[in-house]
Protein backbone atom coordinates (compact mmCIF):
# COMPACT_ATOMS: atom_id res chain seq x y z
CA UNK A 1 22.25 -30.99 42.07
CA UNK A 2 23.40 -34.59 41.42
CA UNK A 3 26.02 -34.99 38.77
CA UNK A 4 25.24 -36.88 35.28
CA UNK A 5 26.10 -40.88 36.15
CA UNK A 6 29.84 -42.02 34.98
CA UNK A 7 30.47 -42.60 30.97
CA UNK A 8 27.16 -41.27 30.43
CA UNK A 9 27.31 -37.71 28.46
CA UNK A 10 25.15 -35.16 30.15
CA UNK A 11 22.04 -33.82 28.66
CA UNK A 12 22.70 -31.29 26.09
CA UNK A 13 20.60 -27.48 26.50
CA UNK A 14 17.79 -27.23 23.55
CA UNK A 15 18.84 -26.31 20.63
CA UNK A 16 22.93 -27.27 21.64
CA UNK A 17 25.06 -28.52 18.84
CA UNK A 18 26.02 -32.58 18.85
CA UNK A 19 29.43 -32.57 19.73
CA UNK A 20 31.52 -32.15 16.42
CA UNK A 21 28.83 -30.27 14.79
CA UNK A 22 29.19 -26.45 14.81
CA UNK A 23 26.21 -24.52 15.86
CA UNK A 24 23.90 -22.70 13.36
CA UNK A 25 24.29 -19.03 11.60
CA UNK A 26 21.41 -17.34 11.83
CA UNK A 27 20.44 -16.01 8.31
CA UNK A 28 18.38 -12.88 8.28
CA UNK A 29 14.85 -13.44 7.81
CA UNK A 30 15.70 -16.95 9.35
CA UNK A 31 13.24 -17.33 12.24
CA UNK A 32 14.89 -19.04 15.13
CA UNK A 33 13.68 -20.65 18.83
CA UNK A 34 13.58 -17.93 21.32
CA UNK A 35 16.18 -18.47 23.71
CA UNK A 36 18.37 -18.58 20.54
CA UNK A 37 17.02 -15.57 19.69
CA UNK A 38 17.16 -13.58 23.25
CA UNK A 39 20.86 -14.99 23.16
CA UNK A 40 21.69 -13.01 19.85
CA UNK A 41 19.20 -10.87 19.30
CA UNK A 42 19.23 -8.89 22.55
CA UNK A 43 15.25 -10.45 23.81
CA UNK A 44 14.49 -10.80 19.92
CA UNK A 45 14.31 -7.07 19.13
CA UNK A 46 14.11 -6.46 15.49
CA UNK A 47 16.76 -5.83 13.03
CA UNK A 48 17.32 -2.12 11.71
CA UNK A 49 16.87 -1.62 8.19
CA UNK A 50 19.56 -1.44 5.72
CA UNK A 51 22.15 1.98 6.14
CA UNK A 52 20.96 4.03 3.28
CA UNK A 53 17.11 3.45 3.44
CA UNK A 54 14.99 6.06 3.43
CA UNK A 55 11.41 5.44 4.95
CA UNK A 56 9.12 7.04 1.82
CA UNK A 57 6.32 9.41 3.00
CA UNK A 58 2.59 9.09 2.99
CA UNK A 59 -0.07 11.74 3.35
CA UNK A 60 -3.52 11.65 4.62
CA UNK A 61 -6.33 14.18 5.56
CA UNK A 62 -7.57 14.85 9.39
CA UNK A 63 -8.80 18.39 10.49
CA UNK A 64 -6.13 19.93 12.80
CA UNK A 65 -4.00 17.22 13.09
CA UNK A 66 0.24 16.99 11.52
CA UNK A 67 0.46 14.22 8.78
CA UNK A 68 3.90 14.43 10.85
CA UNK A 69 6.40 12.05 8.60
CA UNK A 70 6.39 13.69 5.60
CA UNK A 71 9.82 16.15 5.32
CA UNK A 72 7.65 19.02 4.92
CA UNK A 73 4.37 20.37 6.80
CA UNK A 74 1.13 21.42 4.62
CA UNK A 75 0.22 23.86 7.03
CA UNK A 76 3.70 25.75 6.59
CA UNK A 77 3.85 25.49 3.26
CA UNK A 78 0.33 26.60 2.12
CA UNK A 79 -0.52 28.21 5.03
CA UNK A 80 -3.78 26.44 5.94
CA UNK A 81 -4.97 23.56 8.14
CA UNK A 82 -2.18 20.13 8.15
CA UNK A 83 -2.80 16.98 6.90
CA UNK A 84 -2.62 13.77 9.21
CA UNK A 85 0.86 11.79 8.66
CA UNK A 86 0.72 8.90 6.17
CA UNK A 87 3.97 6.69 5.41
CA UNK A 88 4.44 4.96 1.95
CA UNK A 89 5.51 1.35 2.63
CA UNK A 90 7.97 1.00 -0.74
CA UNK A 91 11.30 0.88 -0.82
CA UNK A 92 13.51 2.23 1.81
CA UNK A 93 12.16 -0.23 4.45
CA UNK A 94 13.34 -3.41 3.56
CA UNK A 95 16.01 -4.97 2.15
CA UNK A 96 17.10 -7.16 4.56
CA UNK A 97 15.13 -9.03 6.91
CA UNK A 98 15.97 -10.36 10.14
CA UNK A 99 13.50 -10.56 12.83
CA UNK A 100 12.67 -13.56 15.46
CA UNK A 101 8.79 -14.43 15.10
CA UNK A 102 8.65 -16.50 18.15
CA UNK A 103 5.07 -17.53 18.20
CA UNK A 104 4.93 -18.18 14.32
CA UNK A 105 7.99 -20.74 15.17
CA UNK A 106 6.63 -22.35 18.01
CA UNK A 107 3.18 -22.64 16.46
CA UNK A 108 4.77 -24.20 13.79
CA UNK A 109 6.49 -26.37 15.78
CA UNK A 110 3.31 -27.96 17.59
CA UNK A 111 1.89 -27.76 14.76
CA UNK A 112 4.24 -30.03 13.42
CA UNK A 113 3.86 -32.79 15.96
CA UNK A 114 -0.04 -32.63 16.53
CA UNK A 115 0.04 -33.58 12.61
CA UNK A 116 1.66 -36.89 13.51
CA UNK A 117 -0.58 -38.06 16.30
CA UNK A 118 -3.14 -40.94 15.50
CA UNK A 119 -4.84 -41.90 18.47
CA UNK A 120 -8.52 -42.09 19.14
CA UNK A 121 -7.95 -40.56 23.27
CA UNK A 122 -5.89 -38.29 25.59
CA UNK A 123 -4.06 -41.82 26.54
CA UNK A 124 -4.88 -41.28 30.06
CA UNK A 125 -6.24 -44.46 30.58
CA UNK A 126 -9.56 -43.25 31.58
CA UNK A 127 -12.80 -42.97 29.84
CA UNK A 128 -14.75 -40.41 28.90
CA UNK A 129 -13.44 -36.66 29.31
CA UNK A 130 -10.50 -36.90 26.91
CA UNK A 131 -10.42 -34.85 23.80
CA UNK A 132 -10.80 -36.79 20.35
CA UNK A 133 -8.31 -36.57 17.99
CA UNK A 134 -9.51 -37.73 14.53
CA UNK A 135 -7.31 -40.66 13.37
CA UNK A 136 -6.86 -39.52 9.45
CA UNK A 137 -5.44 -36.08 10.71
CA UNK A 138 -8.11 -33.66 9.21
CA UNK A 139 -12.09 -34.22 8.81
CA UNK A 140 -13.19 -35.16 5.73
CA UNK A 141 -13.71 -31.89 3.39
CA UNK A 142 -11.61 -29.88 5.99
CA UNK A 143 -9.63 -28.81 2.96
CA UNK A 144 -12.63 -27.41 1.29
CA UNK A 145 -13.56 -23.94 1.20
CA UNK A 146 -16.77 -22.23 -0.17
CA UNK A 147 -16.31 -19.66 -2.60
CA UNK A 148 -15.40 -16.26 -1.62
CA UNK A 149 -13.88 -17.05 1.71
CA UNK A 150 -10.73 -15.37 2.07
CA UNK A 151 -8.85 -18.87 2.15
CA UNK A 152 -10.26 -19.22 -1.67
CA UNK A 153 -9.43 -15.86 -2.61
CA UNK A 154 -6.17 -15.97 -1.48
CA UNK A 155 -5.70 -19.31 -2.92
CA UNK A 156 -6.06 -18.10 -6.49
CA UNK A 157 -4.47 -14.32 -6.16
CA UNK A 158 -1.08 -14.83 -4.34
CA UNK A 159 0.26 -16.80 -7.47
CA UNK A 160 -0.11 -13.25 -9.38
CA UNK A 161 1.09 -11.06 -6.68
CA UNK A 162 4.74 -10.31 -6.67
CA UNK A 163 7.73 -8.55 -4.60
CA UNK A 164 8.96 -5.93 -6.10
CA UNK A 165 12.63 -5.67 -5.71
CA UNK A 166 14.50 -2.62 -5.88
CA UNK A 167 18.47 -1.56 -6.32
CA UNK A 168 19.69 2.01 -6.81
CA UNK A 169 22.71 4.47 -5.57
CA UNK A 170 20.65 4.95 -2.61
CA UNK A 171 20.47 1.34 -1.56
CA UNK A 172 17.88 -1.44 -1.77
CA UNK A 173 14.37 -1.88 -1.38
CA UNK A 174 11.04 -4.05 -1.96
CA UNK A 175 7.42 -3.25 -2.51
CA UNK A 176 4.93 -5.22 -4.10
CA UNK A 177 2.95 -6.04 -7.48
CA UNK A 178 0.39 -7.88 -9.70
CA UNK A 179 0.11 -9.63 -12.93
CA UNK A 180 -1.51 -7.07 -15.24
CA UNK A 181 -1.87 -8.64 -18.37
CA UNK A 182 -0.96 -11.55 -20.20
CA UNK A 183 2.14 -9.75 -21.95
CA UNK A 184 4.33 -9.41 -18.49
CA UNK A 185 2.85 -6.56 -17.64
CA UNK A 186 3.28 -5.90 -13.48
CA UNK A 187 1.19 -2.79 -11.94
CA UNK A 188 3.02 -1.50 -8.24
CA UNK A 189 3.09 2.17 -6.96
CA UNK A 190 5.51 5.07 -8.40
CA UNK A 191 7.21 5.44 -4.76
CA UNK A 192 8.54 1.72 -5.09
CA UNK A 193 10.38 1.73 -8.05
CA UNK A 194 11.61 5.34 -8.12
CA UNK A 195 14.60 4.30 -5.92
CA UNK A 196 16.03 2.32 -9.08
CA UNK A 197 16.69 5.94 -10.42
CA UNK A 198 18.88 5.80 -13.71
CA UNK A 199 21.13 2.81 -13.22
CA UNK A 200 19.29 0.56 -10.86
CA UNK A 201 18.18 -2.72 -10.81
CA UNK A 202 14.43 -3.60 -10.51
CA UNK A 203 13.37 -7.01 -10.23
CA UNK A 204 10.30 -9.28 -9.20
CA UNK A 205 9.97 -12.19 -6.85
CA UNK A 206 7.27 -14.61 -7.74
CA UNK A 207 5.32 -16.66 -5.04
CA UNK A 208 7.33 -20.08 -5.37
CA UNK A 209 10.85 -17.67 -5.09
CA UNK A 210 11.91 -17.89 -8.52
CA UNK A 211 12.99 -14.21 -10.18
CA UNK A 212 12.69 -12.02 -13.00
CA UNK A 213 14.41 -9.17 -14.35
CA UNK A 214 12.04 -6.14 -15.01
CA UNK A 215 12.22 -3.10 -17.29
CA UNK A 216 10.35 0.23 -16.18
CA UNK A 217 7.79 0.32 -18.76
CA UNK A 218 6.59 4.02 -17.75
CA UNK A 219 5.94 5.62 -14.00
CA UNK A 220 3.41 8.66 -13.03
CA UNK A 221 3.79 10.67 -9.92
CA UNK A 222 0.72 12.41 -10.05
CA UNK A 223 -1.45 9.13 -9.32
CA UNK A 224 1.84 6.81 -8.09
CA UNK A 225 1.39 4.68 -10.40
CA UNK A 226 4.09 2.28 -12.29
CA UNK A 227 4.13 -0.64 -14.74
CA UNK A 228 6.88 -3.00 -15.43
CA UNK A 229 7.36 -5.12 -17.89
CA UNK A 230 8.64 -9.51 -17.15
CA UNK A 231 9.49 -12.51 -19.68
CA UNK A 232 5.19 -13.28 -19.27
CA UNK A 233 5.80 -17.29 -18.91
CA UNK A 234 3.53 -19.00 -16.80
CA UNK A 235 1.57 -15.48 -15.55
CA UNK A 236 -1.80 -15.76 -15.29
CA UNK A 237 -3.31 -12.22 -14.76
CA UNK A 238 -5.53 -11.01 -11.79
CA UNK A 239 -9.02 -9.94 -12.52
CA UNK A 240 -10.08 -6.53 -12.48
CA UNK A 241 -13.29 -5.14 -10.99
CA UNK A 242 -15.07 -1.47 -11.36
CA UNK A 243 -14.17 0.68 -8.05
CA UNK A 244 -17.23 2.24 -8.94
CA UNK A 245 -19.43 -0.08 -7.68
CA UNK A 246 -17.39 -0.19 -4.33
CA UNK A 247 -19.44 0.28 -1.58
CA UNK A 248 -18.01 0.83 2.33
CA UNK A 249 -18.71 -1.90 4.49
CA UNK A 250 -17.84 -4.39 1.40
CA UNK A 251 -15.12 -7.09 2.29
CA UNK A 252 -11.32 -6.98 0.56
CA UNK A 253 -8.33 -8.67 1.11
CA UNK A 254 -5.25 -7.07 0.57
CA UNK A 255 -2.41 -9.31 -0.90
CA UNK A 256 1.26 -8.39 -0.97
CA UNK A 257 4.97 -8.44 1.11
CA UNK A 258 4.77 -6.20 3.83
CA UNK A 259 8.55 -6.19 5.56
CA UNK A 260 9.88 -8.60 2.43
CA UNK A 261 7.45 -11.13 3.57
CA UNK A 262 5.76 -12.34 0.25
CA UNK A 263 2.29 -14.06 -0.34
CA UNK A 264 0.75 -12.34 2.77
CA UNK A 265 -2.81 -12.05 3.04
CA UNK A 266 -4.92 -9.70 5.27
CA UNK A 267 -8.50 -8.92 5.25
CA UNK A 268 -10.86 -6.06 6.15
CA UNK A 269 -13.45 -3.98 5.14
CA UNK A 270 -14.04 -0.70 2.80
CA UNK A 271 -13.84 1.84 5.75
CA UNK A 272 -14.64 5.07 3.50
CA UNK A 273 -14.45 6.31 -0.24
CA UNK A 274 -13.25 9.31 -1.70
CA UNK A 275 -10.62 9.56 1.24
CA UNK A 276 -8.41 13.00 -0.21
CA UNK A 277 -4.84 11.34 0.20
CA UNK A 278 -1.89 13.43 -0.33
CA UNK A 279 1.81 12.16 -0.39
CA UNK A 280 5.36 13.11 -1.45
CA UNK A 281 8.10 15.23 -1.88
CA UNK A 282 7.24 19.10 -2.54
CA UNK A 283 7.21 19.34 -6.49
CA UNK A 284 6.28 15.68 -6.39
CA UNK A 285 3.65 15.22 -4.71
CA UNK A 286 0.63 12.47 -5.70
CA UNK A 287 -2.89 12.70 -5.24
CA UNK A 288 -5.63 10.40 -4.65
CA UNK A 289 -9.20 9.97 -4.43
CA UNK A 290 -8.72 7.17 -2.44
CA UNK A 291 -10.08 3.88 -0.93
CA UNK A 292 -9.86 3.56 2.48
CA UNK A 293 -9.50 0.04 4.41
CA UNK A 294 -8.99 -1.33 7.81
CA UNK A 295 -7.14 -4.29 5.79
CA UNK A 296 -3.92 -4.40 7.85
CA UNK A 297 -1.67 -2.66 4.70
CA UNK A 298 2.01 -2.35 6.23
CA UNK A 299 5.48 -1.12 4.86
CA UNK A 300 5.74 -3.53 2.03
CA UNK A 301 2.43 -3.95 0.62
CA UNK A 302 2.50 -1.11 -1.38
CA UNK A 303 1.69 -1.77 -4.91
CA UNK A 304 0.13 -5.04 -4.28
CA UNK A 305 -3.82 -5.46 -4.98
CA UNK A 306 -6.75 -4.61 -3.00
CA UNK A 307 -9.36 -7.42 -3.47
CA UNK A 308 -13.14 -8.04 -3.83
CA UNK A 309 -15.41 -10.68 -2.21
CA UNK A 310 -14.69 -12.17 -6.13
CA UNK A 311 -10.89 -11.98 -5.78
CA UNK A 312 -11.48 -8.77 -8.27
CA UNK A 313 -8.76 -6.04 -7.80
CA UNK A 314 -10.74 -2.88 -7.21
CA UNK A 315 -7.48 -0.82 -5.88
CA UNK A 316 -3.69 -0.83 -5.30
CA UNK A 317 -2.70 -0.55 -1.78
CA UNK A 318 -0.38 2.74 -1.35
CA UNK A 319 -0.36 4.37 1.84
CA UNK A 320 -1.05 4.43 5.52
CA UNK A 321 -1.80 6.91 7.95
CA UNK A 322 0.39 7.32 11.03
CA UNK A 323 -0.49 8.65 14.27
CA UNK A 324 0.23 12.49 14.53
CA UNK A 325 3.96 13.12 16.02
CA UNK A 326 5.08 9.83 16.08
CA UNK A 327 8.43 9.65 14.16
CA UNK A 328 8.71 6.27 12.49
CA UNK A 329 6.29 4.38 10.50
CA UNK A 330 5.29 1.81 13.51
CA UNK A 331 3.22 -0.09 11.23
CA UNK A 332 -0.85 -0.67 10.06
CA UNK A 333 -3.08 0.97 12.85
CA UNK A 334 -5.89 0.19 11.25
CA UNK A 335 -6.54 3.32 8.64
CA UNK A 336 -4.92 2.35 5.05
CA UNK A 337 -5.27 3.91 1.48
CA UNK A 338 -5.64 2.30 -1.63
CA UNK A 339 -5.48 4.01 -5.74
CA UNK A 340 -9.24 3.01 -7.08
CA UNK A 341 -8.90 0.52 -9.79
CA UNK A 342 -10.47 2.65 -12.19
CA UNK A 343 -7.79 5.36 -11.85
CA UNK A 344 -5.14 2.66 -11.83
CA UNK A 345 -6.50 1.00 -15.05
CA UNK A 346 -6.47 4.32 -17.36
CA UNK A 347 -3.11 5.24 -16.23
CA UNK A 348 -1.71 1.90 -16.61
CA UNK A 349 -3.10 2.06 -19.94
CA UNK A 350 -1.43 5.43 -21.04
CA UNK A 351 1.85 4.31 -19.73
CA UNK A 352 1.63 1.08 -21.80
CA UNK A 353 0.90 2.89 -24.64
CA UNK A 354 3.16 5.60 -24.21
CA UNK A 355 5.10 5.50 -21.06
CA UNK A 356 3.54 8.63 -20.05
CA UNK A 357 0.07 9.66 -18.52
CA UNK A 358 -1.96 12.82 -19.17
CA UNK A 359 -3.98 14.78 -16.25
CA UNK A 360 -6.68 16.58 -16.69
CA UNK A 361 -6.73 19.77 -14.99
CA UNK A 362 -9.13 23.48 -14.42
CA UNK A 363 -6.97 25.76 -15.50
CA UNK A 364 -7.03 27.71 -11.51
CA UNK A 365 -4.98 28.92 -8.73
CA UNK A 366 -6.31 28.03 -5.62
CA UNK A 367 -5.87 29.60 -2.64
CA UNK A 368 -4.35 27.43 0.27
CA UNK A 369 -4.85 30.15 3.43
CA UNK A 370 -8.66 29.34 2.82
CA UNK A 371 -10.43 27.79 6.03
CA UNK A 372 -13.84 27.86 5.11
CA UNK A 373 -15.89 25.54 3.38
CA UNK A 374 -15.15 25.03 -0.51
CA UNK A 375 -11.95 25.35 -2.61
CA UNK A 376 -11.31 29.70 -3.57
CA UNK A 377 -9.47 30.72 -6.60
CA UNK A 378 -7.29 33.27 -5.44
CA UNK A 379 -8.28 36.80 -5.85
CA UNK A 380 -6.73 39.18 -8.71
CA UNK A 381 -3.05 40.03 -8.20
CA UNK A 382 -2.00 37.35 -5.41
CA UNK A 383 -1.05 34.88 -7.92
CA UNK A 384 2.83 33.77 -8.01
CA UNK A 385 4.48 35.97 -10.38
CA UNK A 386 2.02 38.56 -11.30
CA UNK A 387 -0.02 36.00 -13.29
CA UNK A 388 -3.74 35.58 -13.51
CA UNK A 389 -5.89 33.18 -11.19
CA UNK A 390 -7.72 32.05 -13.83
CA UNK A 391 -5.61 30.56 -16.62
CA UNK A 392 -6.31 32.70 -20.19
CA UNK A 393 -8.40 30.39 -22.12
CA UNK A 394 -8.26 27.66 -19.76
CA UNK A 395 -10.88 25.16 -18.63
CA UNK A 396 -12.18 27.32 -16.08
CA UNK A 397 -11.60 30.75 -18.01
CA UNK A 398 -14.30 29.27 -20.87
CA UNK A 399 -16.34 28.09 -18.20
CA UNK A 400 -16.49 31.67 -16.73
CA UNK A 401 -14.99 30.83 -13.35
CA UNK A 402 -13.66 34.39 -11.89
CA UNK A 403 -11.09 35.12 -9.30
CA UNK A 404 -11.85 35.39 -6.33
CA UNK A 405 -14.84 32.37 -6.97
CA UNK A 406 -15.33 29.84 -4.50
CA UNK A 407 -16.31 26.31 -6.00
CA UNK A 408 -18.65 24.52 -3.33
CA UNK A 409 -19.75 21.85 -5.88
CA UNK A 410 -18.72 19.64 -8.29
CA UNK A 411 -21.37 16.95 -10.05
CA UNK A 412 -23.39 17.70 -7.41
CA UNK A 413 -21.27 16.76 -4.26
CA UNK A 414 -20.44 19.04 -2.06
CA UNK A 415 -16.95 20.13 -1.69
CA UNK A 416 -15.11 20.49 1.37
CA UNK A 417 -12.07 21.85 0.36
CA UNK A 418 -9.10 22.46 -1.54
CA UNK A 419 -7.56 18.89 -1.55
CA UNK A 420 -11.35 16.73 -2.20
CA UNK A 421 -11.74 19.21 -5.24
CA UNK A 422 -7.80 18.16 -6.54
CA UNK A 423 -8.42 14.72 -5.99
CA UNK A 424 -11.87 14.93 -7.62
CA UNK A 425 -10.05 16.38 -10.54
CA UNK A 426 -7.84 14.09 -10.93
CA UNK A 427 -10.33 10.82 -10.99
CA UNK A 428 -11.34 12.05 -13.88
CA UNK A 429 -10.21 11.74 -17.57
CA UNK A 430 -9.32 14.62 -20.02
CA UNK A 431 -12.09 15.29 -22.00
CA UNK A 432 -14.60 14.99 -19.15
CA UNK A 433 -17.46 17.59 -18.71
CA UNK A 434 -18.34 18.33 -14.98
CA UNK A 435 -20.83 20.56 -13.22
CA UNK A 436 -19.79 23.46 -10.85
CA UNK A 437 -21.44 25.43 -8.14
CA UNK A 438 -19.67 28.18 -7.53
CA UNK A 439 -20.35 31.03 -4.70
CA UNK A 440 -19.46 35.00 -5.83
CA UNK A 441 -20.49 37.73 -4.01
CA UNK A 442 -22.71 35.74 -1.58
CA UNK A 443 -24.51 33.87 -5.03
CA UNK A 444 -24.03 30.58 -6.56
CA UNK A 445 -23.56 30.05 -9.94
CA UNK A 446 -23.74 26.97 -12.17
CA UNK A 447 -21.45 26.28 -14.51
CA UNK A 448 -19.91 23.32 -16.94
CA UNK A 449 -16.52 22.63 -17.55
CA UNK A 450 -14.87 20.79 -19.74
CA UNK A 451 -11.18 19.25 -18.69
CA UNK A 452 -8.48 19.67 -20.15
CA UNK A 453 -4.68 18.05 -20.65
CA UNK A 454 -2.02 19.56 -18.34
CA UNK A 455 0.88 20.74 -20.23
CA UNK A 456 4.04 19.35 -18.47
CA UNK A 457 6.46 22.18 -17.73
């Protein structure tokens, strides 16, 4: 190799500092060229979250399979078939981010340059054969997009999403939210802000980076559901559709900050309704009728809107569902869960009002070793603590459910088992009358019910 000519200073590597400049700190979350990163990232391998994180558990159903990441097993605590493993993607993951994106950089980087060309050839000097490169930079209307494409959705919902930022004696955290109402109100899941505990710090990140200070307006466990409350200058609140009319195969785009990355967008479809979705701690756990989308949802995006063709919310993203006996969340694999707007509405509603929310229950014990098809009360004398199956002047007790009943039905759907008749349940409101068909002694019965409030402890 022939050396650099005399007086002249040799070339410099990409990237090099200028002499008397000193070369760059990385930031985390900084995204940096990819030798730099190989150099100090060891090949660009991801950062480790924050010491003190705890990755939050998700739950999921799927017949004979371990829900494997949540601390406990269904199967060895009730005794009957496990749930598929489902992470939360709240707080606990992030914190901190420092990864190398090396395509996002270097597409940005061409991207960059290709803006600035303005020539009407390749410039090889021939004719002909050369690709055209229009002279303005962008075809007239190329910024135009019909209505309902996800570019226009996104458009007008990432200004009301948020990151949810969390602080507690436990460490730090972020989820995601949405603009409620026009009073500050922010919506996100239970599992995001329950790190703040008594003492923390919870705070939101708006799209253009500016912050506010939020107050915990009222959480629920049951339905993980939480609203906050912001100074409400300049918010401009999402619309809110009817899950109801949700159909699968519909389009949504889910909206939110999946690894501390705010305004991301990701589309799918409605995969299947009524998924039974079980998560949490033992005691704690929620439960959820829930949407389910192929909508990449990651660790992050929980508590940030699921969208409509309309840009409608029509659920709150909330889980994912993790391949059985893998130990760490490695991300969206396609299977998501999202709280049905409906649900999310009335209990944001209650807590409002109150800062509590009321669930309607049956009044039952129901028997968890059961394999076959419905949900069975336990029989006489195998409830905890010597105490009836049927509640004494419960729900189900003026209905004249029995122990020992099996309940196959409910408004005229057939029930699978235990968890699809919880969930059921608990889409509804107190005061609601349903219909039962219930097998005893090899006959079905019909009966109505009317729910009532549960008592908390």
């Amino acid at each position: 190799m022939s050396s650099p000519h005399q007086g002249e200073e040799p070339p410099r590597p990409p990237h090099a500092p200028a002499p008397g400049e000193h070369p760059r700190a990385e930031q985390p979350g900084q995204y940096v060229p990819h030798d730099e990163a190989a150099a100090r990232m060891g090949n660009a391998a991801p950062t480790q979250p924050l010491s003190g994180q705890q990755p939050d558990p998700h739950g999921q159903e799927q017949p004979q399979q371990s829900w494997g990441p949540m601390p406990q097993q269904p199967a060895q605590q009730w005794g009957t078939v496990a749930r598929p493993p489902v992470r939360r993607s709240g707080p606990g993951w992030l914190g901190a981010l420092g990864i190398a994106v090396v395509a996002a950089l270097f597409a940005g980087v061409l991207g960059g340059l290709g803006g600035g060309l303005v020539v009407g050839s390749a410039g090889t000097g021939e004719s002909g054969g050369g690709p055209t490169i229009v002279e303005d930079g962008k075809d007239e209307g190329a910024d135009q997009r019909p209505d309902g494409s996800i570019a226009t959705i996104a458009e007008e919902a990432v200004p009301s999403v948020v990151t949810v930022r969390v602080r507690g004696a436990s460490g730090a955290g972020t989820g995601s939210g949405w603009v409620y109402d026009g009073r500050g109100h922010i919506v996100t899941n239970n599992h995001v802000v329950q790190g703040a505990g008594q003492g923390g710090r919870v705070s939101i990140e708006m799209a253009d980076g500016t912050r506010r200070d939020a107050e915990v307006v009222g959480t629920d466990t049951s339905y993980d559901v939480a609203v906050l409350k912001v100074d409400p200058e300049g918010l401009e609140p999402l619309d809110i559709g009817k899950s109801e009319d949700v159909v699968v195969g519909d389009d949504v785009v889910a909206v939110g900050s999946p690894l501390g990355l705010g305004s991301t967008v990701t589309s799918g479809i409605v995969s299947a309704l009524e998924r039974p979705v079980s998560a949490g701690e033992p005691g704690a756990e929620s439960y959820i009728s829930a949407i389910q989308t192929d909508a990449a949802i990651n660790p992050g995006n929980s508590g940030g809107p699921l969208l409509n063709s309309s840009g409608d919310v029509i659920g709150v993203n909330s889980a994912i569902a993790q391949v059985p006996g893998q130990g760490s969340t490695s991300g969206s694999i396609g299977v998501g869960f999202a709280i049905p707007s409906d649900v999310v509405v009335r209990i944001a509603q209650q807590l409002i009002k109150s800062g509590e929310a009321v669930h309607p229950i049956i009044g039952v014990s129901l028997d968890r070793r059961w394999t076959g098809e419905g949900a069975k009360v336990l029989d006489e004398g195998e409830a905890p603590g010597g105490q009836s199956p049927v509640v004494p002047g419960g729900p189900a007790d003026k209905a004249g459910i029995e122990p020992g009943d099996v309940i196959v039905s409910m408004d005229g759907r057939r029930v699978a088992d235990l968890d699809q008749l919880v969930v059921r349940i608990r889409a509804k409101s107190v005061g609601d009358e349903v219909s039962l068909k219930v097998r005893r002694d090899g006959k079905l019965q019909k009966l109505t019910m009317k729910l009532e409030a549960a008592e908390e402890n």
